[in-house]
ModelCIF file with pLDDT and N, C-alpha, C, O atoms, coordinates in Angstrom:
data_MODEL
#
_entry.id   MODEL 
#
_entity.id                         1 
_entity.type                       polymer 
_entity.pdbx_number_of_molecules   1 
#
_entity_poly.entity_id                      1 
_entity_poly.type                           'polypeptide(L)' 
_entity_poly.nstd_linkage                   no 
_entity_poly.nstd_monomer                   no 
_entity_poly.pdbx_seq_one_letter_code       
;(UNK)(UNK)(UNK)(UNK)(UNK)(UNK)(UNK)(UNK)(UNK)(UNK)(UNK)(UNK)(UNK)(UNK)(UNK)(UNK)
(UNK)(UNK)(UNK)(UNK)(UNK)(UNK)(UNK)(UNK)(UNK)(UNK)(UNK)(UNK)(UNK)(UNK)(UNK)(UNK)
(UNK)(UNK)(UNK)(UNK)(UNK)(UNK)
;
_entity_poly.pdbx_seq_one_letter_code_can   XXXXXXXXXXXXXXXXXXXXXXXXXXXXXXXXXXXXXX 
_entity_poly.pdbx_strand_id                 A 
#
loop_
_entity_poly_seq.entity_id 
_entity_poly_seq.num 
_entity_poly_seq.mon_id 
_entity_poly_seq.hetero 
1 1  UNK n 
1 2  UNK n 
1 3  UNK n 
1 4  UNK n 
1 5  UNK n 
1 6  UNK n 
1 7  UNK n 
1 8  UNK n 
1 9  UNK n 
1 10 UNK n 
1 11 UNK n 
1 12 UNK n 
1 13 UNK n 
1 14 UNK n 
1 15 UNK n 
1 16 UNK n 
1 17 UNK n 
1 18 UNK n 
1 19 UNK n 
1 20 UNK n 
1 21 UNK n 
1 22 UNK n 
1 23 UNK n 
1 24 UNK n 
1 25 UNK n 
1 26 UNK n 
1 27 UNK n 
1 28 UNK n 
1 29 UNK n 
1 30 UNK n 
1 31 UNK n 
1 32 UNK n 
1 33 UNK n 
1 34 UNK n 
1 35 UNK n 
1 36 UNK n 
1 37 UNK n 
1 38 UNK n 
#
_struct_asym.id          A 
_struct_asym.entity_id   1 
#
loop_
_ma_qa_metric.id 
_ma_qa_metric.mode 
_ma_qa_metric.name 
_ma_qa_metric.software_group_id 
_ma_qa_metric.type 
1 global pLDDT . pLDDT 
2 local  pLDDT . pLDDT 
#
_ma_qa_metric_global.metric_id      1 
_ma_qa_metric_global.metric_value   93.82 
_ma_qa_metric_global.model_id       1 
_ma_qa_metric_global.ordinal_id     1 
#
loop_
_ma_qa_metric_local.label_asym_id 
_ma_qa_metric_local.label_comp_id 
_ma_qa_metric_local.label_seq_id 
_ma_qa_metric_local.metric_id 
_ma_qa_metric_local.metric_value 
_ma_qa_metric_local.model_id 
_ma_qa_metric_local.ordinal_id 
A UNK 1  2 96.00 1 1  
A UNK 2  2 97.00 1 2  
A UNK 3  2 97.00 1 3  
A UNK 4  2 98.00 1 4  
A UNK 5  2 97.00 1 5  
A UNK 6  2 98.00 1 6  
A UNK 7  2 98.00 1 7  
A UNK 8  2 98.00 1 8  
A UNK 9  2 98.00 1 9  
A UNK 10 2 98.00 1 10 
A UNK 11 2 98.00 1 11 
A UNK 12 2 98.00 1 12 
A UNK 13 2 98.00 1 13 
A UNK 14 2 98.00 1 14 
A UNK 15 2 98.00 1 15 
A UNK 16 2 98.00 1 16 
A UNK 17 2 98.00 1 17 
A UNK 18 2 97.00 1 18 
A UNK 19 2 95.00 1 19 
A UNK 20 2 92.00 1 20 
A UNK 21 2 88.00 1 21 
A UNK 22 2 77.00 1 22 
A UNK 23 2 71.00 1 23 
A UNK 24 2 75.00 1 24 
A UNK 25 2 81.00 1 25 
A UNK 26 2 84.00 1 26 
A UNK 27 2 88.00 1 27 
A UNK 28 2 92.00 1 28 
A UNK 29 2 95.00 1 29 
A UNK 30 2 96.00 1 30 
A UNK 31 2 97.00 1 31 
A UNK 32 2 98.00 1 32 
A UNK 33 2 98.00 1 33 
A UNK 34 2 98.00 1 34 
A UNK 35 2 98.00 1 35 
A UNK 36 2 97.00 1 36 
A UNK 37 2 92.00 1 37 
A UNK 38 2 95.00 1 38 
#
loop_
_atom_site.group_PDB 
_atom_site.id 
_atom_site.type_symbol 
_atom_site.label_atom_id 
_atom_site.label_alt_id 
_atom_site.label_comp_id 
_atom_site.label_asym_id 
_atom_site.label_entity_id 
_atom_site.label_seq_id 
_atom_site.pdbx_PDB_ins_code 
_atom_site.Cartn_x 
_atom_site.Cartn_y 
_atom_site.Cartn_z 
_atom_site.occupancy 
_atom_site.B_iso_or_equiv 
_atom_site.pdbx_formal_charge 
_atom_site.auth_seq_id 
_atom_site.auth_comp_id 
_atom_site.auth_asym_id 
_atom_site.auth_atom_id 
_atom_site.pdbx_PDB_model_num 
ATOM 1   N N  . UNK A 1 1  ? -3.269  7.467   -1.978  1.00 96.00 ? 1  UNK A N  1 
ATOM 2   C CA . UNK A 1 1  ? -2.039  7.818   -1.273  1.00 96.00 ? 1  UNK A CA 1 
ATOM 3   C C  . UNK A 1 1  ? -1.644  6.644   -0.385  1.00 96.00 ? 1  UNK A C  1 
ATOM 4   O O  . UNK A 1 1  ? -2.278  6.203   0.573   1.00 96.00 ? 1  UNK A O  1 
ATOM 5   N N  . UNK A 1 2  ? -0.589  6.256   -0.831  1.00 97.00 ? 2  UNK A N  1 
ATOM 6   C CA . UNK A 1 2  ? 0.146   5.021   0.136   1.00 97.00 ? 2  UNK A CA 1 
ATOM 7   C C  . UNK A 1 2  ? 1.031   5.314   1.167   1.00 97.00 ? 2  UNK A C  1 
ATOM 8   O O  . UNK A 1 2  ? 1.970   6.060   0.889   1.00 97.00 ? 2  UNK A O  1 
ATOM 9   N N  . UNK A 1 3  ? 0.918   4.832   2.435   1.00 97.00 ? 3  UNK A N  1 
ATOM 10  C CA . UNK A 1 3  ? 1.834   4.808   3.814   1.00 97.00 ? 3  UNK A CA 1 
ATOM 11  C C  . UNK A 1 3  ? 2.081   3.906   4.496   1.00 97.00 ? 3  UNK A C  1 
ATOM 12  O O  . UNK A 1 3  ? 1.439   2.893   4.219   1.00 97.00 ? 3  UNK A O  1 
ATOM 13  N N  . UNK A 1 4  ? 2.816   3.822   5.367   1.00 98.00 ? 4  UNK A N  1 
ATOM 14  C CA . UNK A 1 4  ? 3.371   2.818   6.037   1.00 98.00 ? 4  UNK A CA 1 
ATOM 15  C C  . UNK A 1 4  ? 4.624   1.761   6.047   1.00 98.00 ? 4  UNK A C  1 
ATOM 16  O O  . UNK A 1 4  ? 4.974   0.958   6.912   1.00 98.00 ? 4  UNK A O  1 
ATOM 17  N N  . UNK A 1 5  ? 5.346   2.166   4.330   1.00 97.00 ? 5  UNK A N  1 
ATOM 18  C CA . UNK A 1 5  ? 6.681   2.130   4.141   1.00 97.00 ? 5  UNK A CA 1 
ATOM 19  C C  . UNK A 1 5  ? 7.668   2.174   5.349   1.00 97.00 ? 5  UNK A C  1 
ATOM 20  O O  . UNK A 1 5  ? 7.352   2.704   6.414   1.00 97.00 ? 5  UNK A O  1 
ATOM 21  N N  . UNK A 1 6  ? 8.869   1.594   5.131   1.00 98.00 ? 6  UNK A N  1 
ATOM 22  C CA . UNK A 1 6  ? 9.332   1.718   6.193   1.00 98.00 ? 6  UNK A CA 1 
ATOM 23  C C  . UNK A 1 6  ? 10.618  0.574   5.757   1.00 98.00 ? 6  UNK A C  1 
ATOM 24  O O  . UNK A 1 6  ? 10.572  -0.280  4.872   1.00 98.00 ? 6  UNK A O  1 
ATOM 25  N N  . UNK A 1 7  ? 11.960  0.946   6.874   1.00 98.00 ? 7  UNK A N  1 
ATOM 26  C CA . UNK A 1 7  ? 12.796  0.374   6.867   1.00 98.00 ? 7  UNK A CA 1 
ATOM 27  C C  . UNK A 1 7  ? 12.247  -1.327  8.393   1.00 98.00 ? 7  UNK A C  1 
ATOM 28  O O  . UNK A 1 7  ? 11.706  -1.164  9.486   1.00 98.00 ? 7  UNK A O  1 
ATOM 29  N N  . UNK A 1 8  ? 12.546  -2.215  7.967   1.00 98.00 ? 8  UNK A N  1 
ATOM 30  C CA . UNK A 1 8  ? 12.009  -3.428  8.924   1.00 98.00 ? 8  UNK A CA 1 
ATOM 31  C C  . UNK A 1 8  ? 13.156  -4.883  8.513   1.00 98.00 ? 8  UNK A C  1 
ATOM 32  O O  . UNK A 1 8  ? 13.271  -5.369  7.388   1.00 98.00 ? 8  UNK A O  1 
ATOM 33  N N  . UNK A 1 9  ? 13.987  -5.401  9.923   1.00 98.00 ? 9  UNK A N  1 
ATOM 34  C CA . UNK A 1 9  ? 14.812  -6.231  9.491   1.00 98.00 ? 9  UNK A CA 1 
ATOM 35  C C  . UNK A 1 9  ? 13.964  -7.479  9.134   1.00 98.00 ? 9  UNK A C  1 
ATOM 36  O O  . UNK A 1 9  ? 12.781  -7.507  9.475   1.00 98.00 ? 9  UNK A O  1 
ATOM 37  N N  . UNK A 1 10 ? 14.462  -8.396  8.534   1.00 98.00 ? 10 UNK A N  1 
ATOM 38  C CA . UNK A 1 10 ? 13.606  -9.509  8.251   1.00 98.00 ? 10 UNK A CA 1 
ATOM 39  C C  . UNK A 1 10 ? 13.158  -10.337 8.894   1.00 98.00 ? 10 UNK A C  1 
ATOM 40  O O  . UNK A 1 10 ? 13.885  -10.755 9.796   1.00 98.00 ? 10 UNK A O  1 
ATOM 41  N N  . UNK A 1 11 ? 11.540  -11.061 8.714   1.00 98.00 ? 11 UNK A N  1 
ATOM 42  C CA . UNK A 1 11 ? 10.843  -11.543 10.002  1.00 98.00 ? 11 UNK A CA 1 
ATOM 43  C C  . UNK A 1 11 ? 10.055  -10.839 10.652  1.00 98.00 ? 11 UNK A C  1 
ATOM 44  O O  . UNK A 1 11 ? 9.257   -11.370 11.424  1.00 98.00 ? 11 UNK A O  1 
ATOM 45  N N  . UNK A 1 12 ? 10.092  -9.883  10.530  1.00 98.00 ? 12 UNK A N  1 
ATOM 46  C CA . UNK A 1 12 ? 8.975   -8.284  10.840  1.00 98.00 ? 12 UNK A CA 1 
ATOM 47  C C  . UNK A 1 12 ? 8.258   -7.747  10.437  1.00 98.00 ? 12 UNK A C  1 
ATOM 48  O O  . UNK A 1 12 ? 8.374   -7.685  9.213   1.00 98.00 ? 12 UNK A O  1 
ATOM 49  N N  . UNK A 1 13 ? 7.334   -7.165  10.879  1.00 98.00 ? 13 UNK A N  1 
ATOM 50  C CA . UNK A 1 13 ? 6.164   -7.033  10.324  1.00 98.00 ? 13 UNK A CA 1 
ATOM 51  C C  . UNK A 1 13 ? 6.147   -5.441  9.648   1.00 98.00 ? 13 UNK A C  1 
ATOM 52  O O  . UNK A 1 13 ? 7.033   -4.622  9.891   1.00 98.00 ? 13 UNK A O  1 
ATOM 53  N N  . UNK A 1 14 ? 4.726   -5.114  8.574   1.00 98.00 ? 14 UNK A N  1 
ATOM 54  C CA . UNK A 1 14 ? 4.627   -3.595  8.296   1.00 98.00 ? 14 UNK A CA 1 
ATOM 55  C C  . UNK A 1 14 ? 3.259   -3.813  7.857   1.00 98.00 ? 14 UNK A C  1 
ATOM 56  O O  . UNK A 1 14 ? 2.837   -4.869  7.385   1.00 98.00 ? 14 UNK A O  1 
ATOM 57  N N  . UNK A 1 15 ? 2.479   -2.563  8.074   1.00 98.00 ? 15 UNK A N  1 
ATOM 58  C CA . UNK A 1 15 ? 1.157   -2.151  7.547   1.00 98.00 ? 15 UNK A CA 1 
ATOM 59  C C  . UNK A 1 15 ? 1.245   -1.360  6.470   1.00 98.00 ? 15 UNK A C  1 
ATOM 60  O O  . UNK A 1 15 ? 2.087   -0.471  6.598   1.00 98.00 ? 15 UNK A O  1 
ATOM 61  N N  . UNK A 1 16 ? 0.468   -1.382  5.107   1.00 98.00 ? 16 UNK A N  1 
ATOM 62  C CA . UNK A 1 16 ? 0.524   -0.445  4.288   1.00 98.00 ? 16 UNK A CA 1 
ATOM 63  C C  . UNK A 1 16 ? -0.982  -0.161  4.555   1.00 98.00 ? 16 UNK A C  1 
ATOM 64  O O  . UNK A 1 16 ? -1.847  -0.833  5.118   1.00 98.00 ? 16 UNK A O  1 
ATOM 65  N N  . UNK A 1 17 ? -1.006  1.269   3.858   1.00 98.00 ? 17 UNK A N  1 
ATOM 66  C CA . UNK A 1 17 ? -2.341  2.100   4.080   1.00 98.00 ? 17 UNK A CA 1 
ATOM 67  C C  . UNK A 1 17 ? -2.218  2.430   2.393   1.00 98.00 ? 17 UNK A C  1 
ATOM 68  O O  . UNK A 1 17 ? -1.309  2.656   1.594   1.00 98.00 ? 17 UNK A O  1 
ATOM 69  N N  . UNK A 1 18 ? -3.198  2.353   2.376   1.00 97.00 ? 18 UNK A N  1 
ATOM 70  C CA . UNK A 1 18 ? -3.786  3.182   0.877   1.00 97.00 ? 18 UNK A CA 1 
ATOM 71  C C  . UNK A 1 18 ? -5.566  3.751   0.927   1.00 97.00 ? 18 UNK A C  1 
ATOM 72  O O  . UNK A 1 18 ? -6.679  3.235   0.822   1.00 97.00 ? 18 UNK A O  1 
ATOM 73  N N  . UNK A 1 19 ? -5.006  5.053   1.141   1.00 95.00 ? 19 UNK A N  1 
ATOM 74  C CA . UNK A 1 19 ? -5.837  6.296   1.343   1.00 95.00 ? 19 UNK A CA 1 
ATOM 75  C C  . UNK A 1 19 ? -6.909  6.601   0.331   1.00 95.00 ? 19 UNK A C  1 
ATOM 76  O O  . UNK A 1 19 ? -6.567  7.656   -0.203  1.00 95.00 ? 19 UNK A O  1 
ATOM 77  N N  . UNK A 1 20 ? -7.943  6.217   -0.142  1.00 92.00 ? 20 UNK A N  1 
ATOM 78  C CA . UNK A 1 20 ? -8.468  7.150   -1.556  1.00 92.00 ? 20 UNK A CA 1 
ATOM 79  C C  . UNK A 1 20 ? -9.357  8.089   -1.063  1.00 92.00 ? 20 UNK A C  1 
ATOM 80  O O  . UNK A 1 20 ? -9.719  8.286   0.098   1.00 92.00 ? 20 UNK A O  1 
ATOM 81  N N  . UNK A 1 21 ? -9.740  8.785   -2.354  1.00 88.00 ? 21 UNK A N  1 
ATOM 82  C CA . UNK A 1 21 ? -10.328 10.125  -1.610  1.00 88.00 ? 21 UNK A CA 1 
ATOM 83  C C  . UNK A 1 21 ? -10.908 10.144  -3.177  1.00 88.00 ? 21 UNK A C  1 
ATOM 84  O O  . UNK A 1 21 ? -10.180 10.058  -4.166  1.00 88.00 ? 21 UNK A O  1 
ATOM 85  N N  . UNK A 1 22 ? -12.773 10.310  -3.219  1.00 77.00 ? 22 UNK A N  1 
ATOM 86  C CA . UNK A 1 22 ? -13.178 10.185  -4.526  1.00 77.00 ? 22 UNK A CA 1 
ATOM 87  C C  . UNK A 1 22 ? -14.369 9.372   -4.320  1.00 77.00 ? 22 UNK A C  1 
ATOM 88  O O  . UNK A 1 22 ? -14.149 8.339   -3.687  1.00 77.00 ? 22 UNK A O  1 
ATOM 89  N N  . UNK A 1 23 ? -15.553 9.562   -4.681  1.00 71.00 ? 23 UNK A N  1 
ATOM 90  C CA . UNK A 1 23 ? -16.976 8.899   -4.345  1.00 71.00 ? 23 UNK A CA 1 
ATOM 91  C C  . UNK A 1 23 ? -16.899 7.276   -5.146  1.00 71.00 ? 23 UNK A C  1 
ATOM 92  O O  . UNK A 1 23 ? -17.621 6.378   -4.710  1.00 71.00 ? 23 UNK A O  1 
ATOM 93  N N  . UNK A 1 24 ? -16.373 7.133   -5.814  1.00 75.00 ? 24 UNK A N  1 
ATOM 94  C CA . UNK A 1 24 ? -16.283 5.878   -6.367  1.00 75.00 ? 24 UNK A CA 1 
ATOM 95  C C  . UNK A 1 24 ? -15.284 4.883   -6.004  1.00 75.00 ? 24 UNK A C  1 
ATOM 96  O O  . UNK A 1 24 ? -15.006 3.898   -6.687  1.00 75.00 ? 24 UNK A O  1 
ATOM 97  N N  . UNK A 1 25 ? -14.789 5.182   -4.949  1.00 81.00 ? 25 UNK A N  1 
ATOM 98  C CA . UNK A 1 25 ? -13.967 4.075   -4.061  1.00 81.00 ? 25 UNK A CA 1 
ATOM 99  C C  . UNK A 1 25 ? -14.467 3.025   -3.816  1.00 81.00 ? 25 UNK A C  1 
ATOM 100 O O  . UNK A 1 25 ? -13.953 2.029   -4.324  1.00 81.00 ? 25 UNK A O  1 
ATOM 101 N N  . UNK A 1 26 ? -15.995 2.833   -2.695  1.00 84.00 ? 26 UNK A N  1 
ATOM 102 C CA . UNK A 1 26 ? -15.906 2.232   -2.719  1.00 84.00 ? 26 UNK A CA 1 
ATOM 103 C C  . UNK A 1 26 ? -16.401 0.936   -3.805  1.00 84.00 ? 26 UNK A C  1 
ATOM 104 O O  . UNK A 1 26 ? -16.571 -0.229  -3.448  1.00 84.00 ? 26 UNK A O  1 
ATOM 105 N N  . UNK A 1 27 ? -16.533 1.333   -4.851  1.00 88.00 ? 27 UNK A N  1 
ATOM 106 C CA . UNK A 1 27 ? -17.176 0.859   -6.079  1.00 88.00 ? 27 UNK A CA 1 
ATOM 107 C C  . UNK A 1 27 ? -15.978 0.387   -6.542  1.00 88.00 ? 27 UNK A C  1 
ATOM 108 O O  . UNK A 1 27 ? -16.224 -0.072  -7.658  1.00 88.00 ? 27 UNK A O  1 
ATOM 109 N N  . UNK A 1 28 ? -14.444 0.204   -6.218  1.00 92.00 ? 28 UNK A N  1 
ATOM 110 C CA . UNK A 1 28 ? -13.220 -0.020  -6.880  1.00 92.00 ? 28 UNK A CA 1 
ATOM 111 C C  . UNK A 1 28 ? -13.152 -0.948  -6.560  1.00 92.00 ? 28 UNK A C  1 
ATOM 112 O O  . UNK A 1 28 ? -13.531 -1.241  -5.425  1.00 92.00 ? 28 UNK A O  1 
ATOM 113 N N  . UNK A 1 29 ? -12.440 -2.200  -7.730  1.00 95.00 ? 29 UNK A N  1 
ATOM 114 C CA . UNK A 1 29 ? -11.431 -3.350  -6.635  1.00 95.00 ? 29 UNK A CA 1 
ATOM 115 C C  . UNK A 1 29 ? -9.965  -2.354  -6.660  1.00 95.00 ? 29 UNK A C  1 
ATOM 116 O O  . UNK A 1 29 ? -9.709  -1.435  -7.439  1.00 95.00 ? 29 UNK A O  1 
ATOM 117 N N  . UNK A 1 30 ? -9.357  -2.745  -5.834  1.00 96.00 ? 30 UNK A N  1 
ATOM 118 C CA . UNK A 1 30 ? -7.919  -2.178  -5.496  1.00 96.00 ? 30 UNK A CA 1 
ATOM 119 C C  . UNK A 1 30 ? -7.256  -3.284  -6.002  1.00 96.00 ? 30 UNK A C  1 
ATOM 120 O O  . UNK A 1 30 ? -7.724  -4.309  -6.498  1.00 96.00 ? 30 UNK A O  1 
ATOM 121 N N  . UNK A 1 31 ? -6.295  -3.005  -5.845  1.00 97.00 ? 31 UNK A N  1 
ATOM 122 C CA . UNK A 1 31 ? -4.292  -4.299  -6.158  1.00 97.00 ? 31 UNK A CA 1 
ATOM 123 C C  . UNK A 1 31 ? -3.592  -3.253  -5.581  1.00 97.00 ? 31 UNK A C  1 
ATOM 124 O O  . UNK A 1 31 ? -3.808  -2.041  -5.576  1.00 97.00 ? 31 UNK A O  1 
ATOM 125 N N  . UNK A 1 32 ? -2.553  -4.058  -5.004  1.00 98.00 ? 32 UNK A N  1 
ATOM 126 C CA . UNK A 1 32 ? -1.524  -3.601  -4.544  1.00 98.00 ? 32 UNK A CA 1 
ATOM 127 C C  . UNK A 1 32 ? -0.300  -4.188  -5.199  1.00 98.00 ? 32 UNK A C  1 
ATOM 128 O O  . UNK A 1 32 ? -0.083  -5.386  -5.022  1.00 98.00 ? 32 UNK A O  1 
ATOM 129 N N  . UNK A 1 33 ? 0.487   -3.504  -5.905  1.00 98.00 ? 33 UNK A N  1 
ATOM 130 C CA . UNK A 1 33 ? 1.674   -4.140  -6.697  1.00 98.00 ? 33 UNK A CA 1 
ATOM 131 C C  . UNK A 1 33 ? 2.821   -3.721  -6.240  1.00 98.00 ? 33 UNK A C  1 
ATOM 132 O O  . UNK A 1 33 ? 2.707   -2.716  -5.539  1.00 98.00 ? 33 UNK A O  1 
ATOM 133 N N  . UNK A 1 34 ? 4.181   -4.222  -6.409  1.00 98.00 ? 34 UNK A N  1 
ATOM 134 C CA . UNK A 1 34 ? 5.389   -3.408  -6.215  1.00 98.00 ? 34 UNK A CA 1 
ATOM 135 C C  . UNK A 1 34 ? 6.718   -3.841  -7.230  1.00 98.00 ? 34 UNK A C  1 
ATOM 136 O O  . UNK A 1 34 ? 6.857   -4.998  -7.625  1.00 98.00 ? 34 UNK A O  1 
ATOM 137 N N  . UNK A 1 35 ? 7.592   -2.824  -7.559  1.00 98.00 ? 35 UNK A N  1 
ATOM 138 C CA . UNK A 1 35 ? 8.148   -2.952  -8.296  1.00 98.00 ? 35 UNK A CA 1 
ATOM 139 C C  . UNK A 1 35 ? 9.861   -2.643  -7.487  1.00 98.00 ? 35 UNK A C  1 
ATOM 140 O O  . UNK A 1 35 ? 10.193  -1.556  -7.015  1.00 98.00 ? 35 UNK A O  1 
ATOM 141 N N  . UNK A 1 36 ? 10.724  -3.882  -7.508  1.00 97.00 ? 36 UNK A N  1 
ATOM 142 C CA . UNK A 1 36 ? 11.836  -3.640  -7.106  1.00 97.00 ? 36 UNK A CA 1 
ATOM 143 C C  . UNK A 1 36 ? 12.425  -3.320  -8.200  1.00 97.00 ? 36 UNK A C  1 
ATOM 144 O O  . UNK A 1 36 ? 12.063  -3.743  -9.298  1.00 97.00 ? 36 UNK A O  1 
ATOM 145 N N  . UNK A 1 37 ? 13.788  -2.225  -7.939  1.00 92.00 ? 37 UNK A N  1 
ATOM 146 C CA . UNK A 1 37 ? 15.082  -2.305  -8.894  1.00 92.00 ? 37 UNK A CA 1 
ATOM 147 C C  . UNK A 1 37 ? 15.857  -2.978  -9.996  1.00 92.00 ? 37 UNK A C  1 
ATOM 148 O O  . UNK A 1 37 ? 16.847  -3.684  -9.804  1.00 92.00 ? 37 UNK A O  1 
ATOM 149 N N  . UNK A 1 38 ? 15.345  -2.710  -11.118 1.00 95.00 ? 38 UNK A N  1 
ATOM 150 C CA . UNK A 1 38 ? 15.663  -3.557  -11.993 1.00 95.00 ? 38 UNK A CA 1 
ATOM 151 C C  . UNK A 1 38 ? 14.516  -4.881  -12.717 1.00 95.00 ? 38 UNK A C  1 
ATOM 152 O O  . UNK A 1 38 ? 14.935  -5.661  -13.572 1.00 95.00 ? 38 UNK A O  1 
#
């Protein structure tokens, strides 16, 4: 579960959180990707 989205003018900062929940976490690598519009 991801948080910390947010509207921020440019030059500013934001934290994302990504939540897991599941005994094999910490056994994961993670990525964080994003996909704009189009």
């Amino acid at each position: 579960v991801e948080s910390g989205g947010g509207l921020v003018q440019a030059g500013g900062s934001l934290r994302l959180s990504c939540a897991a929940s599941g005994r094999t976490f910490s056994n994961s690598a993670v990525g964080w990707f994003r996909q704009a519009p189009g």
